[in-house]
Protein backbone atom coordinates (compact mmCIF):
# COMPACT_ATOMS: atom_id res chain seq x y z
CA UNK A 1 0.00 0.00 0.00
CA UNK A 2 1.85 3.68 -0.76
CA UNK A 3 1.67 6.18 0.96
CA UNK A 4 -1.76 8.34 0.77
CA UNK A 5 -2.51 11.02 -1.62
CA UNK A 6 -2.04 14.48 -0.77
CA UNK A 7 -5.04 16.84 -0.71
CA UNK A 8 -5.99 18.10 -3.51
CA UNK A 9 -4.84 20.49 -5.71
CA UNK A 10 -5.70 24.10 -5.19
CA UNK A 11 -5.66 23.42 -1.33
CA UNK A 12 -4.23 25.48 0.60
CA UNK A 13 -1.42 24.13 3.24
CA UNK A 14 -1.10 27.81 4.88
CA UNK A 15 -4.06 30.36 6.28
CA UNK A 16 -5.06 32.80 2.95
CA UNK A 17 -3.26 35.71 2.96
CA UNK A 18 0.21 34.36 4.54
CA UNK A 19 1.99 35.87 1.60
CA UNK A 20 -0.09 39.07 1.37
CA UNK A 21 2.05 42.31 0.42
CA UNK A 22 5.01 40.02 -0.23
CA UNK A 23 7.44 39.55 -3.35
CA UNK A 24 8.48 36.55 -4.09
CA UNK A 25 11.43 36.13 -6.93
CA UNK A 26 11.93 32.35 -8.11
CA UNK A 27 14.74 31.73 -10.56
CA UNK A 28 13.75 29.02 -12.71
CA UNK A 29 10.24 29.77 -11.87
CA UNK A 30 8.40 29.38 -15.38
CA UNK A 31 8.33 25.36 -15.90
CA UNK A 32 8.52 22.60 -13.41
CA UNK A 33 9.22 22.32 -10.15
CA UNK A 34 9.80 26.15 -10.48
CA UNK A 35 6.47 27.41 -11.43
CA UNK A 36 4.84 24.55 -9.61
CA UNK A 37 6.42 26.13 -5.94
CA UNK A 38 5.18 29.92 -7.92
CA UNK A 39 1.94 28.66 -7.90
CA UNK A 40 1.84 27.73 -4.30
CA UNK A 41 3.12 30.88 -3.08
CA UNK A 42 0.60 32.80 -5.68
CA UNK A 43 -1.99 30.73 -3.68
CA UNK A 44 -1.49 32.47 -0.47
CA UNK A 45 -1.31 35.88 -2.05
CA UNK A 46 2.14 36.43 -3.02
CA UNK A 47 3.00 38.52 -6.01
CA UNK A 48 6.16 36.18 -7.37
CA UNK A 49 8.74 37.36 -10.15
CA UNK A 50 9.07 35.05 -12.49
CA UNK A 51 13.24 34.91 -13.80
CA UNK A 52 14.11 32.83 -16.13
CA UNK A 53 16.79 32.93 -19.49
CA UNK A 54 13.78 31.81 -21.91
CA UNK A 55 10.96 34.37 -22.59
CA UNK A 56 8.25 31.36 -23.46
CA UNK A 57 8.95 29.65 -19.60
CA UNK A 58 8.70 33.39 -18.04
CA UNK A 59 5.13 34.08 -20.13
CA UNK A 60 3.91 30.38 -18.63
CA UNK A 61 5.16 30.78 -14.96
CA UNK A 62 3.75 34.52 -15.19
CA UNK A 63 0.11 32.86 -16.30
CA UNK A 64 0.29 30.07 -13.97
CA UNK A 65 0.82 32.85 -11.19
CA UNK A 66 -2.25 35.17 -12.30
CA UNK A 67 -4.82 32.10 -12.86
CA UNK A 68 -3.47 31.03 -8.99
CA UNK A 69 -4.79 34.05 -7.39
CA UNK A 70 -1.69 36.06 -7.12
CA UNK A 71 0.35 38.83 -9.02
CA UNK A 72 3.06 38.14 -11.16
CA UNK A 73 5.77 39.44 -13.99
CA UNK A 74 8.24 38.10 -15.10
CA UNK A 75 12.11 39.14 -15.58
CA UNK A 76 15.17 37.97 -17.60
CA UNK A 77 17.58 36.57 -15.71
CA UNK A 78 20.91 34.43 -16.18
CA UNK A 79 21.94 33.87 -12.76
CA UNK A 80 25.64 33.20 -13.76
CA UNK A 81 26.05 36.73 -14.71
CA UNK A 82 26.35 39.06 -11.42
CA UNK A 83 25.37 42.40 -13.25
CA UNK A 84 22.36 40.63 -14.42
CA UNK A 85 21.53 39.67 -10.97
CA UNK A 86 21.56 43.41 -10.48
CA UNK A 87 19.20 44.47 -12.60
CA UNK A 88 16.85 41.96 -12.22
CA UNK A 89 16.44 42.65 -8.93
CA UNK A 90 16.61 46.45 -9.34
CA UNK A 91 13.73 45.67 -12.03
CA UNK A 92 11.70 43.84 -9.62
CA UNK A 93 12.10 45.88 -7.03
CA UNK A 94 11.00 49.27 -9.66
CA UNK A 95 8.12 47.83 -10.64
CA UNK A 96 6.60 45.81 -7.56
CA UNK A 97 8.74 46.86 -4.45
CA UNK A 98 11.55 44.95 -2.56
CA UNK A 99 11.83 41.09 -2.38
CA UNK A 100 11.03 39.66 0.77
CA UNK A 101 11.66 35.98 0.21
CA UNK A 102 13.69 34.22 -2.73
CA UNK A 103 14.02 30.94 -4.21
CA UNK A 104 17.30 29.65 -5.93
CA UNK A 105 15.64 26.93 -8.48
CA UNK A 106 17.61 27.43 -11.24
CA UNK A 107 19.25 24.44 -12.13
CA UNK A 108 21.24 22.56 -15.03
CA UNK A 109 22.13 18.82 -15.75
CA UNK A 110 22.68 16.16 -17.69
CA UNK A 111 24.21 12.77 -17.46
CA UNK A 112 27.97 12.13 -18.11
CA UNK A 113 30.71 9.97 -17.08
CA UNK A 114 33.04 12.04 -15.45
CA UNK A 115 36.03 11.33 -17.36
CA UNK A 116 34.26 11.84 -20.24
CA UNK A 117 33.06 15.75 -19.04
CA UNK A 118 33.84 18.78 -20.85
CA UNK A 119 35.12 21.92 -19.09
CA UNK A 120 32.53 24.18 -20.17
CA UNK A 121 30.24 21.56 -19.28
CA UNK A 122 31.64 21.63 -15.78
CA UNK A 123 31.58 25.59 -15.47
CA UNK A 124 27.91 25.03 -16.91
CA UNK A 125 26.26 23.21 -14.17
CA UNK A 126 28.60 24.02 -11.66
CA UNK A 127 28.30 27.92 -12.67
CA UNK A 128 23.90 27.98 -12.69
CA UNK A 129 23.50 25.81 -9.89
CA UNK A 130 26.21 27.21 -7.35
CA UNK A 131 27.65 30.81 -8.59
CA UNK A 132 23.77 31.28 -9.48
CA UNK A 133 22.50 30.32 -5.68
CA UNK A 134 25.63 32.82 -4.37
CA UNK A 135 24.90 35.77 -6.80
CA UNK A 136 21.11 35.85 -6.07
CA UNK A 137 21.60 35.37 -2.21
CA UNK A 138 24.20 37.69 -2.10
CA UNK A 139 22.42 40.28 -3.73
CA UNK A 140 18.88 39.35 -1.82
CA UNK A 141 20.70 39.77 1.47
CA UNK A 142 22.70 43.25 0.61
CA UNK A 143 19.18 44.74 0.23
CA UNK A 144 16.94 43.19 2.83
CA UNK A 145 20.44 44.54 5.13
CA UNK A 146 20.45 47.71 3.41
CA UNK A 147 16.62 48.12 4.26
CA UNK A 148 16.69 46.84 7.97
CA UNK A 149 14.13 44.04 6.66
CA UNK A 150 13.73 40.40 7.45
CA UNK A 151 13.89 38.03 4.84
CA UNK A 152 14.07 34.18 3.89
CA UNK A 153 15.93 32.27 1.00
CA UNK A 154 15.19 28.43 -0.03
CA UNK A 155 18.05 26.63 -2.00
CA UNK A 156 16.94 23.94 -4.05
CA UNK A 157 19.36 20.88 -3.55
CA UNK A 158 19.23 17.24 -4.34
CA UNK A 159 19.94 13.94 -1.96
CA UNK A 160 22.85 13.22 -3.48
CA UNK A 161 24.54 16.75 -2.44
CA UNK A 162 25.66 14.26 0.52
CA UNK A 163 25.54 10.84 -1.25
CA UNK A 164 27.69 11.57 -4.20
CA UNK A 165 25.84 11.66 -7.88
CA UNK A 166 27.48 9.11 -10.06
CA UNK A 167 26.98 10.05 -13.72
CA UNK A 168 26.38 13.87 -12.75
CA UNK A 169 29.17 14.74 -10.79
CA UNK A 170 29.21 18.38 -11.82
CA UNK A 171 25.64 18.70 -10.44
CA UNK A 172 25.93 16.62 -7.25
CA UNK A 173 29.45 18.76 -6.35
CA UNK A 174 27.63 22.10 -7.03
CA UNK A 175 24.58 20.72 -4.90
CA UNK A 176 26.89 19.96 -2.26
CA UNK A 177 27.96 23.43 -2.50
CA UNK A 178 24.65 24.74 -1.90
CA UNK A 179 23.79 22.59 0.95
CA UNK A 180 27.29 23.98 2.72
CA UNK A 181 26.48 27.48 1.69
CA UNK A 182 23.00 27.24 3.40
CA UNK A 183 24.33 26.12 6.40
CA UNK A 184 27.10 29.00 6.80
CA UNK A 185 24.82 31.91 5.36
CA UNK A 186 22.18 30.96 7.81
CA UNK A 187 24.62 31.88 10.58
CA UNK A 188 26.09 34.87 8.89
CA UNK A 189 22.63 36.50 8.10
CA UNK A 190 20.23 35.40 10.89
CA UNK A 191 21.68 38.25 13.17
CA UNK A 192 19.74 40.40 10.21
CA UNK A 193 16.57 38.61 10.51
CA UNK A 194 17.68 36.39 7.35
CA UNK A 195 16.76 32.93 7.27
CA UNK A 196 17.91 30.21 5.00
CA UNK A 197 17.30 27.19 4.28
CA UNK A 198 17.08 24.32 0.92
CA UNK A 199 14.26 21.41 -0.07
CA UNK A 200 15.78 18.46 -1.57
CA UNK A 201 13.19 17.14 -3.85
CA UNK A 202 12.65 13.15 -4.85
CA UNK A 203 10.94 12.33 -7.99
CA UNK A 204 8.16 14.90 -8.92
CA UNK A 205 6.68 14.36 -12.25
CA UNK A 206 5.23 17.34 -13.65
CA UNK A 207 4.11 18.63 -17.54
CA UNK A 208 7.93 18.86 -18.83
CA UNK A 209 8.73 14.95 -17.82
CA UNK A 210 5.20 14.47 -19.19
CA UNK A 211 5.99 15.33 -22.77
CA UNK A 212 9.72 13.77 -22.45
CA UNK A 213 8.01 10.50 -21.28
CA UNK A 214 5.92 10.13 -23.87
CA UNK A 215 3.88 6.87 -24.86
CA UNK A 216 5.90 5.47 -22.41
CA UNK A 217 4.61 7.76 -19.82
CA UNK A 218 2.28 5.02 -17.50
CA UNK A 219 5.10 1.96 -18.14
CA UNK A 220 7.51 4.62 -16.29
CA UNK A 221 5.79 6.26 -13.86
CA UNK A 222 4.74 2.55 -12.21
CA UNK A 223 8.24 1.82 -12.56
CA UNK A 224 9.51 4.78 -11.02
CA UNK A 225 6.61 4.47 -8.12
CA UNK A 226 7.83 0.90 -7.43
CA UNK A 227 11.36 2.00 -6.46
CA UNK A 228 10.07 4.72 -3.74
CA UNK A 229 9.43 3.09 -0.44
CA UNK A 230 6.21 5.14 -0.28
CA UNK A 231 4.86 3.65 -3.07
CA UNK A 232 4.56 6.66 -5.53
CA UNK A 233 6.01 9.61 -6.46
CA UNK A 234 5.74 13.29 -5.34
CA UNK A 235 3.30 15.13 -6.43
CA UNK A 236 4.27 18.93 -7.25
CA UNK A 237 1.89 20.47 -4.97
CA UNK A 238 3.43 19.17 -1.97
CA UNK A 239 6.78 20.66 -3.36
CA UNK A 240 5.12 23.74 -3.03
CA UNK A 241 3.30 23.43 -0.06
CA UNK A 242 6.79 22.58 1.56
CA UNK A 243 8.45 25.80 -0.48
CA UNK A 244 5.51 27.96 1.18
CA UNK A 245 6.45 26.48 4.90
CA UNK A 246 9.97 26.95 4.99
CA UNK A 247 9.65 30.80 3.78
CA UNK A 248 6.75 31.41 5.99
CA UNK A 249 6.36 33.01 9.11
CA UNK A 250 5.25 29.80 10.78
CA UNK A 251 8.73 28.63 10.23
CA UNK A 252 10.25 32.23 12.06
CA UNK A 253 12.87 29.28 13.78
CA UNK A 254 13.75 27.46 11.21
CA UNK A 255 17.23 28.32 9.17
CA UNK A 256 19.86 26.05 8.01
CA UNK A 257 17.92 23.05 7.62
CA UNK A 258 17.69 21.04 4.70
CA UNK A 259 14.50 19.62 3.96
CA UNK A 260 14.23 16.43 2.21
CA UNK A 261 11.00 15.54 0.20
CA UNK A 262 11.30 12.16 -1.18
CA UNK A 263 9.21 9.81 0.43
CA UNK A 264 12.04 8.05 2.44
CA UNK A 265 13.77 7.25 -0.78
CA UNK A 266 17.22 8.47 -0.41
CA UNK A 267 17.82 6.25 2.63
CA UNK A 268 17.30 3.08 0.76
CA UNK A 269 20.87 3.56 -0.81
CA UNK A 270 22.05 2.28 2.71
CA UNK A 271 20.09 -1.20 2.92
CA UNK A 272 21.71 -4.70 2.09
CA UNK A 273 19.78 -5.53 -0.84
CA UNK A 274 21.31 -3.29 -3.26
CA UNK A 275 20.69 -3.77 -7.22
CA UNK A 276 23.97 -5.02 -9.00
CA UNK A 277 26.40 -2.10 -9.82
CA UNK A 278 26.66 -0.51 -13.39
CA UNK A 279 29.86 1.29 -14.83
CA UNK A 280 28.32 4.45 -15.65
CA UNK A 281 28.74 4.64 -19.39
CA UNK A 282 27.43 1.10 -19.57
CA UNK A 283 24.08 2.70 -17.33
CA UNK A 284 24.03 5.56 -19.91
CA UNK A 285 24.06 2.98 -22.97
CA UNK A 286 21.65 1.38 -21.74
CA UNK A 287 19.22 4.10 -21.34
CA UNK A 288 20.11 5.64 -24.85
C-alpha cells in the first residue's frame, strides 16, 4: 500500500493571505518544479517574479501565477552573470517593491561519465546551480540589510549533495555546495533577521517529464513508483506546499535546515539488498 494522496490540488497548506504584500522572486520559476512552488506561493497571495533565461517559460510561470490568485511578472535573468543579478532585482524591485523571500531553483544537468566531461560543461552546471545560488543570495541579502528588513531564501538541492551523484558529478558537487552554503549563510545573516534554508526534492513528475516520457509515460511512472518506499512519487503540490512552509512566518525558527521531500527514498541507498552495480557509461548505454 503507498503512501496516501495528498489533498488536492488548489488546497491550501497555509491560512489565505500568509503571503499578502510580499514579493516573491523564483529563478527558474516558469516550468517545473519552479512554477509549480510559484503557484503555491501565488496561492497564499504572493506577487512572485518570475526569472528565467527563456521568454516562453517566463510568459507560462507569469500565467500560472495570475490564474493562482496572485500577481506576477516576469524578468530575464541568467543567474551566472552578477550584473544581471543586479538588474533583475533592481527591475523587480521598480516595478513591484523589494523582495522579501527568494528561491534559488535554477538548475542545469545532464548525465555524463566524469572522465568523459567537458570543461565548459563543468563551469555550466557548476556555474547555474552554485555561482547562481551565491549571486542571487548575495544580492537578496545586501538589500533586505540595506533596508533593515527580514527576509528568507530556499536553495533547491538534491539527496545526493551528501551521497555523491554518479553520472552527474558536476551537479551533485555544485549541490553539495549549496547545501554547505545554506548552512554558513544561515549563521552569517540570521543576526539580520535572514533565514535560509534548501528542499531536496525526490521524484516529482510534472508537464515537462510528461511530454519527455511520452507513450511510455504510464510503463515509467509505475516503474519509477515501485522504487520509492512510499509507493509513488511526489506530487508537485506538496513541493510547493513545503516551499511555502519553509519561507513562511510559521517557520520564524527554522534556518539552516535542509528539507528532504522524497518519500524516504534516499535512505534506501544504505540497505543490504542493493541492485547489481553498473559502470556508468554502460548505465548511460543502456538508457540511450
Amino acid at each position: 500500500m503507498p503512501l496516501p494522496e495528498p489533498p488536492p490540488a488548489g488546497s491550501r497548506m497555509l491560512p489565505a493571505g500568509t503571503y499578502e504584500g510580499q514579493v516573491v522572486l523564483i529563478t527558474g520559476g516558469g516550468t517545473g518544479l519552479g512554477r509549480g512552488m510559484a503557484v503555491e506561493f501565488a496561492r497564499l497571495g504572493a506577487t512572485v517574479a518570475v526569472a528565467s533565461r527563456n521568454p516562453a517559460h517566463r510568459t507560462e510561470g507569469v500565467a500560472a501565477v495570475w490564474e493562482a490568485g496572485g500577481r506576477g511578472l516576469g524578468v530575464e535573468l541568467d543567474v551566472r552573470d552578477p550584473a544581471g543579478v543586479v538588474a533583475a532585482f533592481d527591475e523587480v524591485e521598480a516595478a513591484v517593491g523589494g523582495v522579501s523571500v527568494l528561491v534559488n531553483n535554477a538548475a542545469g544537468n545532464f548525465q555524463v561519465p566524469a572522465e568523459a566531461m567537458s570543461p565548459n560543461a563543468w563551469r555550466a552546471v557548476a556555474g547555474i546551480v552554485l555561482d547562481g545560488t551565491f549571486f542571487c543570495s548575495a544580492e537578496f541579502a545586501r538589500r533586505r540589510i540595506r533596508d533593515e528588513l527580514p527576509g528568507a531564501i530556499l536553495n533547491i538541492g538534491a539527496t545526493y549533495a551528501w551521497t555523491g551523484g554518479p553520472g552527474a558529478a558536476h551537479s551533485a558537487a555544485a549541490k553539495a555546495g549549496v547545501v554547505n552554503l545554506t548552512q554558513t549563510l544561515s549563521v552569517e545573516w540570521a543576526a539580520y533577521g535572514i533565514r535560509v534554508n534548501s528542499l531536496a526534492p525526490g521524484v516529482f513528475p510534472h508537464d515537462d517529464v510528461d511530454a519527455q516520457w511520452g507513450d511510455g509515460h504510464d510503463e515509467r511512472m509505475r516503474e519509477r513508483s515501485a522504487s520509492i518506499p512510499a509507493g509513488r512519487v511526489g506530487r508537485v503540490r506538496e513541493l510547493g506546499w513545503a516551499a511555502t512552509y519553509l519561507c513562511s512566518p510559521f517557520a520564524a525558527y527554522v534556518s539552516g535546515h535542509h528539507f528532504v521531500i522524497d518519500g524516504a527514498n534516499w535512505h534506501r541507498r544504505h540497505g543490504f539488498s542493493m541492485p547489481p552495480y553498473v559502470p556508468i557509461p554502460d548505465l548511460m548505454r543502456g538508457s540511450g
